[in-house]
N, C-alpha and C. Protein backbone atom coordinates (compact mmCIF):
# COMPACT_ATOMS: atom_id res chain seq x y z
N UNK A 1 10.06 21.30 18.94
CA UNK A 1 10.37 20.21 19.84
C UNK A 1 10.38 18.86 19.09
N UNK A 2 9.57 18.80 18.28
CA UNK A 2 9.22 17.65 17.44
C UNK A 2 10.66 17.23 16.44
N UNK A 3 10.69 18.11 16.23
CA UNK A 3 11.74 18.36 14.91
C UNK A 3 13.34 17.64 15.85
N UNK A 4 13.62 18.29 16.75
CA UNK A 4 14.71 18.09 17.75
C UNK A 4 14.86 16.80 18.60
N UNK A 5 13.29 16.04 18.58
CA UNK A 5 13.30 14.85 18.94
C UNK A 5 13.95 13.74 17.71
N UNK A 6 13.40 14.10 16.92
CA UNK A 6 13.47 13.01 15.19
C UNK A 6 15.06 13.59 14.67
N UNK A 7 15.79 14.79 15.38
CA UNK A 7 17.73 14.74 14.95
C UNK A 7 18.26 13.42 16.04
N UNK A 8 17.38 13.66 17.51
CA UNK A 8 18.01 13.16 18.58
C UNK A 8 18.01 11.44 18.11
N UNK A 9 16.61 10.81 17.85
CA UNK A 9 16.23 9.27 17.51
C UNK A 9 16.45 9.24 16.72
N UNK A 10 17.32 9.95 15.55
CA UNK A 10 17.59 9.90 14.09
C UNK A 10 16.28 9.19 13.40
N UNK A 11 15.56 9.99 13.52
CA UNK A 11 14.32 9.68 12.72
C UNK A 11 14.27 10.88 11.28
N UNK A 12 14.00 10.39 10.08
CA UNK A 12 14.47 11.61 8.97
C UNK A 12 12.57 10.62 8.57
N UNK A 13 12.17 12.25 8.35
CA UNK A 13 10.62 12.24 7.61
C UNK A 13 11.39 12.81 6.49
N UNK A 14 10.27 12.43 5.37
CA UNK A 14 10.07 13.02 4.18
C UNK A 14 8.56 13.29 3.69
N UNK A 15 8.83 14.65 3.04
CA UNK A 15 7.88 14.99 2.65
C UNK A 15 7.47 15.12 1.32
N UNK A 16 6.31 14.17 0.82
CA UNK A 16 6.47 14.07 -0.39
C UNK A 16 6.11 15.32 -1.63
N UNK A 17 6.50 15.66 -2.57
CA UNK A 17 6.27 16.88 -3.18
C UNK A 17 4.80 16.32 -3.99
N UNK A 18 4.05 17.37 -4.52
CA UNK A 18 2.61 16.86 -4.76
C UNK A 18 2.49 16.20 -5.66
N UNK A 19 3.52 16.00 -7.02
CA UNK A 19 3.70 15.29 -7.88
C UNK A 19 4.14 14.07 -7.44
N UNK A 20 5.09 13.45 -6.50
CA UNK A 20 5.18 12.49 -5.54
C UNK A 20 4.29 12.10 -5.09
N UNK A 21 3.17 12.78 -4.57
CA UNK A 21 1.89 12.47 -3.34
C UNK A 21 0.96 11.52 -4.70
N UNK A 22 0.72 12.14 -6.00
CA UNK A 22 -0.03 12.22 -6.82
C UNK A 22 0.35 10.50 -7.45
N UNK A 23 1.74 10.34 -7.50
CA UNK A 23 1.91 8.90 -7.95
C UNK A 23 1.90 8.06 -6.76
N UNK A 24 1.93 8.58 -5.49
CA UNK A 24 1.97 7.61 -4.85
C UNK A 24 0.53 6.93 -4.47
N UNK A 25 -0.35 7.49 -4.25
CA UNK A 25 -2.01 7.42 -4.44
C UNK A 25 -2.50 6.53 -5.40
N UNK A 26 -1.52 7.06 -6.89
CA UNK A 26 -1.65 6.11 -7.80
C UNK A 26 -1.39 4.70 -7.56
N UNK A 27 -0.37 4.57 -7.10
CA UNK A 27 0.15 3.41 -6.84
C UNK A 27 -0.81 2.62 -6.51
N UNK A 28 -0.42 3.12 -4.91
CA UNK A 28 -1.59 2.58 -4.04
C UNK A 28 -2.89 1.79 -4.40
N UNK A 29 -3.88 2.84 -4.71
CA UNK A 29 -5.07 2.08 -5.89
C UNK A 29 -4.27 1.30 -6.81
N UNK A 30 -3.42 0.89 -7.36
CA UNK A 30 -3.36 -0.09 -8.45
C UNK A 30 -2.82 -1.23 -7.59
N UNK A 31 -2.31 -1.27 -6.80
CA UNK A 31 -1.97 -1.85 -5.53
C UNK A 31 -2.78 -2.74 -5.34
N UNK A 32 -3.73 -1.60 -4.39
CA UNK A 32 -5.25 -2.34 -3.78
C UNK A 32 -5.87 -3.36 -4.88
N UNK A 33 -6.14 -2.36 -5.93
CA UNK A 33 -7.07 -3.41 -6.70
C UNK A 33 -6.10 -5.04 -7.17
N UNK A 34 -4.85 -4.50 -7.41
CA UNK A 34 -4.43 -6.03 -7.69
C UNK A 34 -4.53 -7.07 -6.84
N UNK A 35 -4.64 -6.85 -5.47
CA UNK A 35 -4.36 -7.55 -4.63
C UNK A 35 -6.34 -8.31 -4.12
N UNK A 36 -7.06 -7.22 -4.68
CA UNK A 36 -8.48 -7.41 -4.75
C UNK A 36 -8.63 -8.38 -5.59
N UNK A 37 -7.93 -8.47 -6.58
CA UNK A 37 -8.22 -9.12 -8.05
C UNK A 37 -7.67 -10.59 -7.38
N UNK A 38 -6.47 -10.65 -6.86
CA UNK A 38 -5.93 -11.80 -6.58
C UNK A 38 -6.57 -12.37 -5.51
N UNK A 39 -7.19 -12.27 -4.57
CA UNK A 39 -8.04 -12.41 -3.41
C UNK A 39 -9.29 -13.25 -4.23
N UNK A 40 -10.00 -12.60 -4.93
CA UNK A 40 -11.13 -13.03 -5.54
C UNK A 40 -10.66 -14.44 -6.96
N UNK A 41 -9.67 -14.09 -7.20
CA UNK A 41 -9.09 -15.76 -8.02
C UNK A 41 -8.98 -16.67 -6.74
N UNK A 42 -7.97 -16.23 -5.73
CA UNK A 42 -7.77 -17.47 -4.73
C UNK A 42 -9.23 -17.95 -4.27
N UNK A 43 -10.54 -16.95 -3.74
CA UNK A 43 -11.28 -17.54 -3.05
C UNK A 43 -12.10 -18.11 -4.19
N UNK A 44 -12.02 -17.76 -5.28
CA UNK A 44 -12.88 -18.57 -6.54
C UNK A 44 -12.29 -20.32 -6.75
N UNK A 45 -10.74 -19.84 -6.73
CA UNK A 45 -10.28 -21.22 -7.14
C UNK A 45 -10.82 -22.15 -5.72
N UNK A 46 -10.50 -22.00 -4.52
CA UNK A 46 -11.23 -22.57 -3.41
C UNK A 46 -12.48 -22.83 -3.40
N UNK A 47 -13.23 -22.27 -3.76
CA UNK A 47 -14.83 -22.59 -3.40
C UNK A 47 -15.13 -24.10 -4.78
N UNK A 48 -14.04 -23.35 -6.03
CA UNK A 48 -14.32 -24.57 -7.57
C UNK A 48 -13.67 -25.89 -6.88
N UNK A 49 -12.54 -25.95 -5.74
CA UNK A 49 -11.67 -27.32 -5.59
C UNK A 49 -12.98 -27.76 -4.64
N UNK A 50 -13.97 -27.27 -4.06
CA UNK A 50 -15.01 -27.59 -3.27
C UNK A 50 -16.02 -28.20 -4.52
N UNK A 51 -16.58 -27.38 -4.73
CA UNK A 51 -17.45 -28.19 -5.72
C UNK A 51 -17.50 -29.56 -6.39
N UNK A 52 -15.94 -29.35 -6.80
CA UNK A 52 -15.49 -30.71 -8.06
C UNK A 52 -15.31 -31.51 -6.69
């Protein structure tokens, strides 16, 4: 039923193969952390324009 709904709403899943799944995870974490990394410069540089 599922399947026959997603031809009808032209909805197309993909499924990623495990070597796919495996970089995409990767990604992800390198992702996260960059965006961790950049978070912690912005609120550093903010708290230093406070200080000075």
């Amino acid at each position: 039923m599922g399947a026959f709904l997603d031809i009808l709403l032209g909805i197309r899943t993909v499924k990623l193969l495990s070597i796919e799944s495996l970089k995409f995870w990767e990604w992800k974490k390198k992702y996260r952390v960059s965006l961790n990394i950049g978070l912690i410069n912005l609120n550093y540089e903010k708290t230093s324009e406070k200080i000075a």
